[in-house]
Protein backbone atom coordinates (compact mmCIF):
# COMPACT_ATOMS: atom_id res chain seq x y z
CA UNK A 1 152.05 64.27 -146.07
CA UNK A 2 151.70 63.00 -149.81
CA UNK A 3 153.65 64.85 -152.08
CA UNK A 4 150.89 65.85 -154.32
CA UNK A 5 149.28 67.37 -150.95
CA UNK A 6 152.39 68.67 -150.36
CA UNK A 7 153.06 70.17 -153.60
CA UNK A 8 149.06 71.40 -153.63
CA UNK A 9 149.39 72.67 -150.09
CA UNK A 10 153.03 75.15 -151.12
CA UNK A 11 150.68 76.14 -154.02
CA UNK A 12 148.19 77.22 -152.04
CA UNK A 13 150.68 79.59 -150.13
CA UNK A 14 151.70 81.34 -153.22
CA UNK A 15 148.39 81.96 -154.46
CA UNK A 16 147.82 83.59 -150.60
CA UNK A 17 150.98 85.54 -150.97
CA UNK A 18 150.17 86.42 -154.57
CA UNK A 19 146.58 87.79 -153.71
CA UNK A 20 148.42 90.18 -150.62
CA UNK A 21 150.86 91.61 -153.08
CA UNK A 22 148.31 92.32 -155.51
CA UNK A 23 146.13 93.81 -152.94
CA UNK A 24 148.88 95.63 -151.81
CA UNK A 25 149.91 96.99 -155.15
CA UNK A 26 145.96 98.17 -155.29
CA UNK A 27 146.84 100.05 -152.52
CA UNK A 28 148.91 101.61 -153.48
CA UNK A 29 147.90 102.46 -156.58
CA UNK A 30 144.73 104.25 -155.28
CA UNK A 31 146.57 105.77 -152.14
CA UNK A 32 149.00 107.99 -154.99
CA UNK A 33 145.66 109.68 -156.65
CA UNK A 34 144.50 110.47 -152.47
CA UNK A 35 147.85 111.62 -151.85
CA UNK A 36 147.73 114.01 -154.94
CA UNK A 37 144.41 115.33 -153.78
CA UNK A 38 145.45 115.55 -150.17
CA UNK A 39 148.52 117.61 -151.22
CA UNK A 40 146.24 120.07 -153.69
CA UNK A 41 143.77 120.14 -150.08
CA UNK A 42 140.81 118.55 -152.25
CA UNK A 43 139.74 116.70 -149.03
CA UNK A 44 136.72 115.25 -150.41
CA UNK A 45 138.48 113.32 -153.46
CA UNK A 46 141.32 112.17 -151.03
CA UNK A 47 138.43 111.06 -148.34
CA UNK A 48 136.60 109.26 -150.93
CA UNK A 49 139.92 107.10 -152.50
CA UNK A 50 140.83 106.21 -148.81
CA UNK A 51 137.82 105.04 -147.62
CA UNK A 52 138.00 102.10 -151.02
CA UNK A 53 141.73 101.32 -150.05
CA UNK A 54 140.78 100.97 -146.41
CA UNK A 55 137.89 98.61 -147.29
CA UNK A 56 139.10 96.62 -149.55
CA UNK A 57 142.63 96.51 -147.58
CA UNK A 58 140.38 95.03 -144.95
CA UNK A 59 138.55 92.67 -146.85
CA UNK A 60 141.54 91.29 -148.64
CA UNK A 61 144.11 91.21 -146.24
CA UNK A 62 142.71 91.35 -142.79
CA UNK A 63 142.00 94.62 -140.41
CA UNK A 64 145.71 94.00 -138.63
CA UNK A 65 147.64 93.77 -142.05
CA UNK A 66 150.53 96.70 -141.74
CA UNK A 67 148.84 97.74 -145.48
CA UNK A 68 145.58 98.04 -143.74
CA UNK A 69 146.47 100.13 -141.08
CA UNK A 70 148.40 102.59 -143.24
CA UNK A 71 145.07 103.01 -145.21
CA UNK A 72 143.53 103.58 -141.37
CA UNK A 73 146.32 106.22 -140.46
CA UNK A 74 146.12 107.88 -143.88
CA UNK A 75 142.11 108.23 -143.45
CA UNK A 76 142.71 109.27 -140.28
CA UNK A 77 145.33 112.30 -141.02
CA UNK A 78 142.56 113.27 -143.78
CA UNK A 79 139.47 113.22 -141.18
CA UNK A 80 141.66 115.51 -139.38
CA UNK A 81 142.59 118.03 -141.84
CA UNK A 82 138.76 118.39 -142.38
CA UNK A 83 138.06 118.93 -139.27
CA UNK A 84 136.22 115.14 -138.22
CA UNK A 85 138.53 114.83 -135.30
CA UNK A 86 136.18 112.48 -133.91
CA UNK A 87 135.78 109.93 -136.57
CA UNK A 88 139.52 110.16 -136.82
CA UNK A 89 139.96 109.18 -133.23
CA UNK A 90 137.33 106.70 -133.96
CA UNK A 91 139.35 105.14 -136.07
């Protein structure tokens, strides 16, 4: 390989890297205002926040991303405390 394509292809796997971290700083970001809610038992709010971190967790960094699942677990832990046992399971 060429240097330039090398040089272009190391690039390439920072920019990668750089978009998971910033996803992943999203994340997070949302998940503290859900956690807040969850804590105060405003289900609804919490619910709401999840479901956009689990989303765009997916989108961005794939369904199997460890960041992904934690938005699926935390979703999941709310669907149970309001009673959707089912869609929690689901999930």
């Amino acid at each position: 390989m060429g240097e330039g394509r090398a040089a272009w292809s190391a690039s390439a796997g920072d920019l990668q890297e750089d978009a998971w971290a910033g996803a992943s700083k999203h994340a997070d970001q949302h998940g503290q205002p859900a956690s807040t809610f969850w804590n105060k038992g405003r289900w609804d709010e919490a619910e709401e926040l999840e479901v956009q971190v689990m989303e765009t967790s997916k989108r961005v960094l794939g369904p199997e991303h460890p960041d992904t699942l934690t938005s699926m677990n935390n979703l999941s832990f709310t669907w149970k405390a309001m009673g959707k046992q089912a869609e929690a399971l689901k999930l």
